[in-house]
N, C-alpha and C. Protein backbone atom coordinates (compact mmCIF):
# COMPACT_ATOMS: atom_id res chain seq x y z
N UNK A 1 28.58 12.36 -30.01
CA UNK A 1 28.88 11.65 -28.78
C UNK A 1 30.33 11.18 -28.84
N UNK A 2 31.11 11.56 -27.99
CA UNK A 2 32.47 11.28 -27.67
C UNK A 2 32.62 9.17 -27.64
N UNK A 3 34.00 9.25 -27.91
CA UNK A 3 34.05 7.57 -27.72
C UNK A 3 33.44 6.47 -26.81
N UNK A 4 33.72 7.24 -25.55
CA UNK A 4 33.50 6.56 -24.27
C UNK A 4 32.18 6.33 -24.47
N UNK A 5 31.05 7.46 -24.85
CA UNK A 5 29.66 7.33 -24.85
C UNK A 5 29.69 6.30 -25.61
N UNK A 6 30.51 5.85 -26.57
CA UNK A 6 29.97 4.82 -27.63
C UNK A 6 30.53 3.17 -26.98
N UNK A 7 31.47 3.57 -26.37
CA UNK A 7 32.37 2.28 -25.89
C UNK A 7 31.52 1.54 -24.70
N UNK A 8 31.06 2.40 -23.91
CA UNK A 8 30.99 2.07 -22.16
C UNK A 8 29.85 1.07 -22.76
N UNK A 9 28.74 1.46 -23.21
CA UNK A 9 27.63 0.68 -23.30
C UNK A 9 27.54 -0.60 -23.47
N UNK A 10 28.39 -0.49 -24.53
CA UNK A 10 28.91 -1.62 -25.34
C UNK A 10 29.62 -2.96 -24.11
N UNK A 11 30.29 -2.21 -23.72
CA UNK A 11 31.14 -3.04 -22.28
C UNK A 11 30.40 -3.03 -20.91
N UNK A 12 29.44 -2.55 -20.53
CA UNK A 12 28.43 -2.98 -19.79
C UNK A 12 27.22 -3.94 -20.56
N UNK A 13 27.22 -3.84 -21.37
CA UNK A 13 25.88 -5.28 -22.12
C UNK A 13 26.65 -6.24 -22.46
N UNK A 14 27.84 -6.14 -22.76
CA UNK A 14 28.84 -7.68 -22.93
C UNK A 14 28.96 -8.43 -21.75
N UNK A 15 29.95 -6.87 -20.66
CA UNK A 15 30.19 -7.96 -19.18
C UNK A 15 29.24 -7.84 -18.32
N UNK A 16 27.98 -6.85 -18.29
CA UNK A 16 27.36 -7.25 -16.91
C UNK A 16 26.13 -7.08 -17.51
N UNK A 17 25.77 -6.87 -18.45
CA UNK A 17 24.09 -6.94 -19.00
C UNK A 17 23.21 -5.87 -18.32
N UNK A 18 23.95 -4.58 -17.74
CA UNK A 18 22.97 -3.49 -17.40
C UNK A 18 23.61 -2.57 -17.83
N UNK A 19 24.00 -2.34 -19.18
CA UNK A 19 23.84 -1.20 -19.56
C UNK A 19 22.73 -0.24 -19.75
N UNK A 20 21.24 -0.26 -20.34
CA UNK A 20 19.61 -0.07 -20.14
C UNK A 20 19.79 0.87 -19.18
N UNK A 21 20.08 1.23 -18.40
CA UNK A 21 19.28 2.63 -17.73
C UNK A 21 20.77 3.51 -18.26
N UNK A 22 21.87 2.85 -18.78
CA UNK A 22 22.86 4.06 -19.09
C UNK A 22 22.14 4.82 -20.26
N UNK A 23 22.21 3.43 -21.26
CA UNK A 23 22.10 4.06 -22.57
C UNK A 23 20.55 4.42 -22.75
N UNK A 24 19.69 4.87 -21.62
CA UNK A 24 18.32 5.58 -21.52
C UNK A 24 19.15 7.08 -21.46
N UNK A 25 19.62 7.38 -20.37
CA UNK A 25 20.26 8.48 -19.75
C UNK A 25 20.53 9.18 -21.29
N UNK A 26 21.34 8.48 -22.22
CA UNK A 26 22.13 9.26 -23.26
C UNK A 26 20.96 9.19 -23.97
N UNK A 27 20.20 8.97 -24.20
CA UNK A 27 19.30 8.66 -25.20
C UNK A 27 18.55 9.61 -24.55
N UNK A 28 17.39 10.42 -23.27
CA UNK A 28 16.90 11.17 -22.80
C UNK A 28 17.94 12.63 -23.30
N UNK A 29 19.35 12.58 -22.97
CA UNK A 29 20.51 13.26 -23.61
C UNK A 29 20.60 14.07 -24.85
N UNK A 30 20.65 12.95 -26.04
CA UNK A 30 20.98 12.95 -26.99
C UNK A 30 19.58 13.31 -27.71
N UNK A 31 18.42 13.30 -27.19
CA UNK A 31 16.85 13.58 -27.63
C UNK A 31 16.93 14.07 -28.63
N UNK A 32 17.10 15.40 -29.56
CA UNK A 32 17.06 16.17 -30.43
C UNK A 32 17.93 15.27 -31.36
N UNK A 33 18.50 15.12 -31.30
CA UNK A 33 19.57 14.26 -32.51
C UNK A 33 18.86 13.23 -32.64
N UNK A 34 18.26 12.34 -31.75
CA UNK A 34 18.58 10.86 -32.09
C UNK A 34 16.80 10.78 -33.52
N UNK A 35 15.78 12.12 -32.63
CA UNK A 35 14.45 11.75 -33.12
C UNK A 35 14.26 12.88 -34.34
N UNK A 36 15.17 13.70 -34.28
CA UNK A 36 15.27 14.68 -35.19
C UNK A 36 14.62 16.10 -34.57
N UNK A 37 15.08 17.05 -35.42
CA UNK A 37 14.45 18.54 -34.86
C UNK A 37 13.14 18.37 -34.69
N UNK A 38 12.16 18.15 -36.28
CA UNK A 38 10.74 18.21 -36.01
C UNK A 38 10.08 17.74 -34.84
N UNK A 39 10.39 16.35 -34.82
CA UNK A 39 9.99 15.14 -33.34
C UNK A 39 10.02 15.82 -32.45
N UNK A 40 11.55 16.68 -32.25
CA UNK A 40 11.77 16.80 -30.87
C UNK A 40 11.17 18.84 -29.88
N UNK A 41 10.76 19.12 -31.70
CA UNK A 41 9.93 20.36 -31.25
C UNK A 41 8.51 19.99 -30.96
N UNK A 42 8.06 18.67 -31.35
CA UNK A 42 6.66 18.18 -30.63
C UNK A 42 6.81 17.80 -29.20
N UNK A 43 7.47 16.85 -28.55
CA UNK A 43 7.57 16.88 -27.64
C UNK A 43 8.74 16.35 -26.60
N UNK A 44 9.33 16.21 -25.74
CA UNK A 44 10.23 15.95 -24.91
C UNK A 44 10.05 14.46 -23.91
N UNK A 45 11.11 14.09 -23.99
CA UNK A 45 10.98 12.75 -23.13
C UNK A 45 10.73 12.88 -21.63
N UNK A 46 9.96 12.07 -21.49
CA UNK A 46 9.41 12.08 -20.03
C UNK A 46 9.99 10.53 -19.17
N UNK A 47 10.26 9.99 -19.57
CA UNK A 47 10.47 9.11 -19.09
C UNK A 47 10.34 7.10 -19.53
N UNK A 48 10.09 6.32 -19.15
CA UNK A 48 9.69 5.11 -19.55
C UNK A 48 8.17 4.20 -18.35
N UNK A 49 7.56 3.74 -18.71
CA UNK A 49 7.22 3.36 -17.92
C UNK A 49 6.96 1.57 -18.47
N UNK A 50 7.22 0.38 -18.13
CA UNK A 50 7.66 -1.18 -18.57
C UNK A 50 8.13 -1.02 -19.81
N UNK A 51 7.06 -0.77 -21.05
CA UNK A 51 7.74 -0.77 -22.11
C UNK A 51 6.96 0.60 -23.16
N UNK A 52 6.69 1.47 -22.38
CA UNK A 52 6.14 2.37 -22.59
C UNK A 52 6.40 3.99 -23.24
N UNK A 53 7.07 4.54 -23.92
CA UNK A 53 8.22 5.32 -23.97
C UNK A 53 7.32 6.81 -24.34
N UNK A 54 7.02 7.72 -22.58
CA UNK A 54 6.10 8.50 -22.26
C UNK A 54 7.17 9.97 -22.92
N UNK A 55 5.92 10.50 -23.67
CA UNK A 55 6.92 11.81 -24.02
C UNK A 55 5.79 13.19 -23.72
N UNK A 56 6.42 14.14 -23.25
CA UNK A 56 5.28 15.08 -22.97
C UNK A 56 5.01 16.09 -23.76
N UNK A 57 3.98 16.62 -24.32
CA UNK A 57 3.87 17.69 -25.15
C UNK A 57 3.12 18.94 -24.67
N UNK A 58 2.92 20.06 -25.50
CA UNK A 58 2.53 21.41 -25.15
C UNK A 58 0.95 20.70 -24.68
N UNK A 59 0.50 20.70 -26.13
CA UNK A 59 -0.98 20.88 -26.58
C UNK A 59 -1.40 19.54 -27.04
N UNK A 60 -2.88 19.63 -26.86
CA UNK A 60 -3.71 18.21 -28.20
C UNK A 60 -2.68 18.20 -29.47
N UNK A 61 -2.82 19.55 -30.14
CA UNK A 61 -2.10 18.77 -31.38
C UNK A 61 -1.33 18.70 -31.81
N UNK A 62 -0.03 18.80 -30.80
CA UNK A 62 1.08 18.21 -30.66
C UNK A 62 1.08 16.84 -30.14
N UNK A 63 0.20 16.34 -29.48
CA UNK A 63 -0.20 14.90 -29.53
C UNK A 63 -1.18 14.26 -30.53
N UNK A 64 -1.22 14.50 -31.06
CA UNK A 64 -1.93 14.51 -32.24
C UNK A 64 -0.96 13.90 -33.25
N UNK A 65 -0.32 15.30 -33.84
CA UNK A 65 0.91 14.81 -34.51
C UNK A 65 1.82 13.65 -34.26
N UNK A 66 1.89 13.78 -32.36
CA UNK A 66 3.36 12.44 -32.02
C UNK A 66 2.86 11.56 -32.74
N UNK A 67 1.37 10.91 -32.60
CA UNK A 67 0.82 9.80 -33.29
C UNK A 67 1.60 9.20 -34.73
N UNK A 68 1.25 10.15 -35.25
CA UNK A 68 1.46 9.97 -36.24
C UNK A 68 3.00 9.30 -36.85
N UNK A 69 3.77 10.21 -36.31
CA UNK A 69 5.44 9.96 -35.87
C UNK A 69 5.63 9.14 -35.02
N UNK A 70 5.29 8.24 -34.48
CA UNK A 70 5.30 7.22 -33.93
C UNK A 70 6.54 5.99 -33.94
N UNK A 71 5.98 5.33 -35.61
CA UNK A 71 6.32 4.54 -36.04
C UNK A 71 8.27 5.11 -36.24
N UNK A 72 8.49 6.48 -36.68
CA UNK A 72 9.60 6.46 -36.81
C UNK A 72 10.57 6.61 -35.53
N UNK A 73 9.76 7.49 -34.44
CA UNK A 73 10.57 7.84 -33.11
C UNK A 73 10.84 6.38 -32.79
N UNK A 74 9.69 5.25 -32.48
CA UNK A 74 10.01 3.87 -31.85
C UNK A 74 11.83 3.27 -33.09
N UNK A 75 11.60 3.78 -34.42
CA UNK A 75 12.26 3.15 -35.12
C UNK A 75 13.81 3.69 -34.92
N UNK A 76 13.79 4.89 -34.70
CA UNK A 76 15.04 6.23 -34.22
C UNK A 76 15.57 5.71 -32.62
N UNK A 77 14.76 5.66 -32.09
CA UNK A 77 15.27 5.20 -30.69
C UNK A 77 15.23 3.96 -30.24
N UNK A 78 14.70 3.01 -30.98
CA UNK A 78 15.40 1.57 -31.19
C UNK A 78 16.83 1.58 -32.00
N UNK A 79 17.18 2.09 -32.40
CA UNK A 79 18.56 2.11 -33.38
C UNK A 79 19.19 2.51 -32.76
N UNK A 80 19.19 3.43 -31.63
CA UNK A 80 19.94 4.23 -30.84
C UNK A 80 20.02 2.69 -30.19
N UNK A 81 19.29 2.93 -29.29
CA UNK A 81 19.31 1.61 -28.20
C UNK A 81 19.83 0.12 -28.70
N UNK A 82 19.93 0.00 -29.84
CA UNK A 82 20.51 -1.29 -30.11
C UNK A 82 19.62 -2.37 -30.17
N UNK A 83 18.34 -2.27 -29.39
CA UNK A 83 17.57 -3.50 -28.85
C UNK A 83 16.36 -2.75 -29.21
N UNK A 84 15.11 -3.44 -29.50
CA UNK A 84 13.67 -2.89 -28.90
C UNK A 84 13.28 -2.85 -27.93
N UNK A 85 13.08 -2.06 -27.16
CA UNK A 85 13.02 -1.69 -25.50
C UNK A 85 11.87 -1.34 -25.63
N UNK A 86 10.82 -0.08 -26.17
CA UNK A 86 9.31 -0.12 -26.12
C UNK A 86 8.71 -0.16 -27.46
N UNK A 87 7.50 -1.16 -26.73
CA UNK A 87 6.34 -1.24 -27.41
C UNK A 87 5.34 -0.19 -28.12
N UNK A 88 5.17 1.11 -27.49
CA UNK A 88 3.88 1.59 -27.50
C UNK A 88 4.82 3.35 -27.01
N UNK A 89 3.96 4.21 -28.06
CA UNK A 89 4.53 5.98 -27.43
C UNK A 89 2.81 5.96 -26.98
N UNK A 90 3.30 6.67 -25.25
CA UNK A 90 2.67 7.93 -24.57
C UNK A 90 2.52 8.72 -24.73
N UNK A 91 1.46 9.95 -25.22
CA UNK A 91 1.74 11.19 -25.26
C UNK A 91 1.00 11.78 -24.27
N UNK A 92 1.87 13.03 -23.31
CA UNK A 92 0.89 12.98 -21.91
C UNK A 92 0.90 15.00 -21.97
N UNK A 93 0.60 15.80 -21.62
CA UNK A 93 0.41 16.59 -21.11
C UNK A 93 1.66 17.26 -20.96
N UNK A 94 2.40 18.18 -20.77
CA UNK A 94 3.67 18.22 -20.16
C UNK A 94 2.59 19.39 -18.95
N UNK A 95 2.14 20.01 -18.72
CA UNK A 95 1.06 21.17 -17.91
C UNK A 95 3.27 21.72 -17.47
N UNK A 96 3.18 21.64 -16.14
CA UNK A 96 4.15 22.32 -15.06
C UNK A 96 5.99 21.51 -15.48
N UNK A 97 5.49 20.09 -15.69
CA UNK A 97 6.71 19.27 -15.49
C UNK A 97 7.99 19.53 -17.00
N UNK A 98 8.78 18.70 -16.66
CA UNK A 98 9.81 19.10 -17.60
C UNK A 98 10.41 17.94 -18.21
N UNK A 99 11.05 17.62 -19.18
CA UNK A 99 11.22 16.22 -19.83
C UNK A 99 12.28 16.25 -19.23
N UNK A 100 12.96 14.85 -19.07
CA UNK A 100 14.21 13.79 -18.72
C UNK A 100 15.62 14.62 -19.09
N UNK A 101 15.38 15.41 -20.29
CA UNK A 101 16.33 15.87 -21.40
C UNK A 101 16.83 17.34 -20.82
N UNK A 102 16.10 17.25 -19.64
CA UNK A 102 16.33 18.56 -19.19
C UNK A 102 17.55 18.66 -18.89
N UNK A 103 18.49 19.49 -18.89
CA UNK A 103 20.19 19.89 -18.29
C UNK A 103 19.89 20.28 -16.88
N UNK A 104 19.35 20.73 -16.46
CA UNK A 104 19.35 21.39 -15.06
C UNK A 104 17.83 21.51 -14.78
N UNK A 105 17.75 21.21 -13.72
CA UNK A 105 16.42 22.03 -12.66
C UNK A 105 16.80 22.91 -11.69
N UNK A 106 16.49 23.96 -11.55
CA UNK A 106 16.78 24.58 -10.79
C UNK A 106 15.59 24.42 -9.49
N UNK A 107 16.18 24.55 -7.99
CA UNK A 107 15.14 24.21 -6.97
C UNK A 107 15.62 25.91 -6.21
N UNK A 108 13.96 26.17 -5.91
CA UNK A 108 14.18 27.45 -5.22
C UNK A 108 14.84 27.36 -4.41
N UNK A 109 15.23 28.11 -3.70
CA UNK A 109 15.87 28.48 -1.93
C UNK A 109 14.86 28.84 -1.03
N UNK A 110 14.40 28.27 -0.15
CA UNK A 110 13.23 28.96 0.50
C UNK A 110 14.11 29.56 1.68
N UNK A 111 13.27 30.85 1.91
CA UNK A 111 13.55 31.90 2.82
C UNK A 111 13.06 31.42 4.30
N UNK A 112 13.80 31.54 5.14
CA UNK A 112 13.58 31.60 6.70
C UNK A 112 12.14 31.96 6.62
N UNK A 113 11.49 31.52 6.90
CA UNK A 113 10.22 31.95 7.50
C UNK A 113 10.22 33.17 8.68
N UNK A 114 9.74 34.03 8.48
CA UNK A 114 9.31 34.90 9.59
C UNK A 114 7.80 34.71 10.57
N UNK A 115 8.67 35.27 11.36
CA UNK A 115 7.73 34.98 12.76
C UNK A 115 6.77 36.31 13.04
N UNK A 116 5.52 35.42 13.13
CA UNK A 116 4.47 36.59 13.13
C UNK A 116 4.43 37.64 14.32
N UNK A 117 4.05 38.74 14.20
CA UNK A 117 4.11 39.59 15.36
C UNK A 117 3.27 38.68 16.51
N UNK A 118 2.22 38.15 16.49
CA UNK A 118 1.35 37.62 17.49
C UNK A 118 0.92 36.22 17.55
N UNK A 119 2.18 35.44 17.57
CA UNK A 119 2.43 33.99 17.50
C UNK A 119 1.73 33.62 18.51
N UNK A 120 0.76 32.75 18.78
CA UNK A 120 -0.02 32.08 20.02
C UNK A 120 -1.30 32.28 20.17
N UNK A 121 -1.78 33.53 19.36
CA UNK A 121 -2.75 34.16 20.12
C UNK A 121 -3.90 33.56 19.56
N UNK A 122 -3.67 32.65 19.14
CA UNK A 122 -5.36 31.81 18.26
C UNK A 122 -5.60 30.29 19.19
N UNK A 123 -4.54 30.01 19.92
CA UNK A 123 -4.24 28.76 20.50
C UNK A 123 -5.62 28.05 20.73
N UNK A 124 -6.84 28.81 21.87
CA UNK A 124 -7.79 28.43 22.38
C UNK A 124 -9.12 28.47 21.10
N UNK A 125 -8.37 29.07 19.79
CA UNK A 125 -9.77 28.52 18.88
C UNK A 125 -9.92 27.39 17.81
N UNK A 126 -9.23 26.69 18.32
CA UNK A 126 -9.38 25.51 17.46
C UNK A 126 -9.67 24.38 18.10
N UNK A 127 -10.66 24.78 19.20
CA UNK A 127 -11.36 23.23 20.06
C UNK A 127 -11.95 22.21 19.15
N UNK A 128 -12.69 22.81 18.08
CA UNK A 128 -13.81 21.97 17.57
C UNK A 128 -12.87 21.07 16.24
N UNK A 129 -11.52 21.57 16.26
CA UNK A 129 -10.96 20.65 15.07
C UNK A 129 -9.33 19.91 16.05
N UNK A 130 -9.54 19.21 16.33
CA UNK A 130 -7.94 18.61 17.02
C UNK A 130 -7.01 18.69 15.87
N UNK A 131 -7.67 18.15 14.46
CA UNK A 131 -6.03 18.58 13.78
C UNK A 131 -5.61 19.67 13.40
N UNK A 132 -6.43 20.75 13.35
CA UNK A 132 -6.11 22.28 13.24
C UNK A 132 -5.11 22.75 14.76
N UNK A 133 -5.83 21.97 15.41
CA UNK A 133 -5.64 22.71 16.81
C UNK A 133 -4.18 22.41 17.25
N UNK A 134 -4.08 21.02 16.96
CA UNK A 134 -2.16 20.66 16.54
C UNK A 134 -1.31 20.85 15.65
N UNK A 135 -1.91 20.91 14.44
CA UNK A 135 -0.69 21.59 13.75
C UNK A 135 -0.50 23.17 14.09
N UNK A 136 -1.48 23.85 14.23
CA UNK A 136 -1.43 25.55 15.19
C UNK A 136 -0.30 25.20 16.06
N UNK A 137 -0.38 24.16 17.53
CA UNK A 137 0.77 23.80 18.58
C UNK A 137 1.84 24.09 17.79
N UNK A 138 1.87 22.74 16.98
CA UNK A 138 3.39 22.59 16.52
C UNK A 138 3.85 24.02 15.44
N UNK A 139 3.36 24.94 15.02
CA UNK A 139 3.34 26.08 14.26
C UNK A 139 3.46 27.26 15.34
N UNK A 140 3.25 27.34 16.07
CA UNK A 140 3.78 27.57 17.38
C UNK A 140 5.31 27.55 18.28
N UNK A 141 5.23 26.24 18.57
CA UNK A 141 6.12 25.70 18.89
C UNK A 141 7.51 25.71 18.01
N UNK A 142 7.15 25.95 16.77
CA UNK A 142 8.85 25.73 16.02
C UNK A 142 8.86 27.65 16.37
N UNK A 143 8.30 28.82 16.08
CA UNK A 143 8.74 29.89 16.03
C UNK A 143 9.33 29.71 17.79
N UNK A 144 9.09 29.07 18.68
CA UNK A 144 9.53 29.45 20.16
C UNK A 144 10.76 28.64 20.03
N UNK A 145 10.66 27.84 19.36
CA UNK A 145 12.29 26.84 19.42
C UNK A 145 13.24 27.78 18.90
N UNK A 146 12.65 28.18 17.57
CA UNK A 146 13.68 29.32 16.40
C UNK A 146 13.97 30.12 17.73
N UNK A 147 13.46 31.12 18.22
CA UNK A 147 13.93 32.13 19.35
C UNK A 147 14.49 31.23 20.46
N UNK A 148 14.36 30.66 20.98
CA UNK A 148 15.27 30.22 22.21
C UNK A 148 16.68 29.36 21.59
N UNK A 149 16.74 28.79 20.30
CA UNK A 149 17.68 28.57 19.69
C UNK A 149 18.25 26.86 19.77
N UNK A 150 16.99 26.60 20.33
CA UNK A 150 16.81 25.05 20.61
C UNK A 150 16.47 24.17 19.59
N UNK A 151 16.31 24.86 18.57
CA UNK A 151 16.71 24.07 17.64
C UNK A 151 17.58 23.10 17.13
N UNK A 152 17.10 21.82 16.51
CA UNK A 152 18.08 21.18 16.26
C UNK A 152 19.40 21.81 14.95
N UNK A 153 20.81 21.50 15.10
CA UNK A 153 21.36 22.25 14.44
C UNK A 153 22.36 20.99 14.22
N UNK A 154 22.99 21.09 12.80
CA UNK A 154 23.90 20.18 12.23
C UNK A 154 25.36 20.74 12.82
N UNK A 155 26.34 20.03 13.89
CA UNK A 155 27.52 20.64 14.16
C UNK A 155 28.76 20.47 13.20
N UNK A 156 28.28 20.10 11.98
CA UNK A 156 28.85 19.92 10.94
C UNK A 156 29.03 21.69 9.70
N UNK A 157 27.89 21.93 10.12
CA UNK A 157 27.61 23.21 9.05
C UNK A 157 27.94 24.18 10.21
N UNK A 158 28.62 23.77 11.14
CA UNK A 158 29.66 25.34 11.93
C UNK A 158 30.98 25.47 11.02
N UNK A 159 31.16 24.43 10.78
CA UNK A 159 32.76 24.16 10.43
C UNK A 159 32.91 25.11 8.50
């Protein structure tokens, strides 16, 4: 970690007493270093919740193991942090999601929707459900806006 990482913290908990969500950030960051390789091939930081310090793993017994490692991650990332900040490790699931430590997420691009050859033609069968029968309208209604071009449009993204 470069100086500044070491300095700033330091000079936000002297003059304004919120450094805590910086030195989380570097600490979510710095993950692999601060808890070591093994720790950090069990599992990835997820986040905090009061004093809770949630980390997500593959499998059971990779939570299994965090247990065990516990005592030293709380002891590794209290030293980092300067202060004792949590009480108690989480070990949760990681299923779809991705830890804190992540560098990037990438978010799809979703594609224009295309407009069905026979937009309308169901209109009159959805008597017996009103909220089927309106979101159909409004599912409707945006492909006729898209073609007449009445859409709302940002006159900012001409430029």
């Amino acid at each position: 970690m470069d100086r500044l990482g070491r300095t700033l913290p330091r000079f936000l908990r002297a003059s304004l007493g919120a450094d805590l969500p910086f030195r989380l950030v570097l600490l979510w960051r710095h993950w692999d270093e601060i808890v070591g390789e093994e720790v950090a091939s069990l599992g990835r930081p997820l986040g905090r919740r009061k004093t809770t310090l949630r980390i997500g793993v593959e499998d059971v017994m990779a939570m299994q193991e965090l247990t065990f490692h516990a005592p030293d991650i709380l002891d590794a990332v209290h030293g980092f942090l300067e202060e004792p900040v949590f009480d108690t490790i989480q070990g949760e699931l990681l299923g779809d999601r991705h830890g804190v430590d992540a560098e990037r997420l990438t978010i799809p691009v979703r594609e224009k929707p295309v407009k069905p050859a026979r937009i309308g033609s169901l209109a009159g069968r959805f008597e017996d459900n009103p909220t089927i029968a309106e979101a159909y309208r409004k599912y409707v209604e945006f492909f006729k806006e898209q073609e007449s071009g009445k859409q709302n449009r940002n006159p900012e993204e001409d430029t």
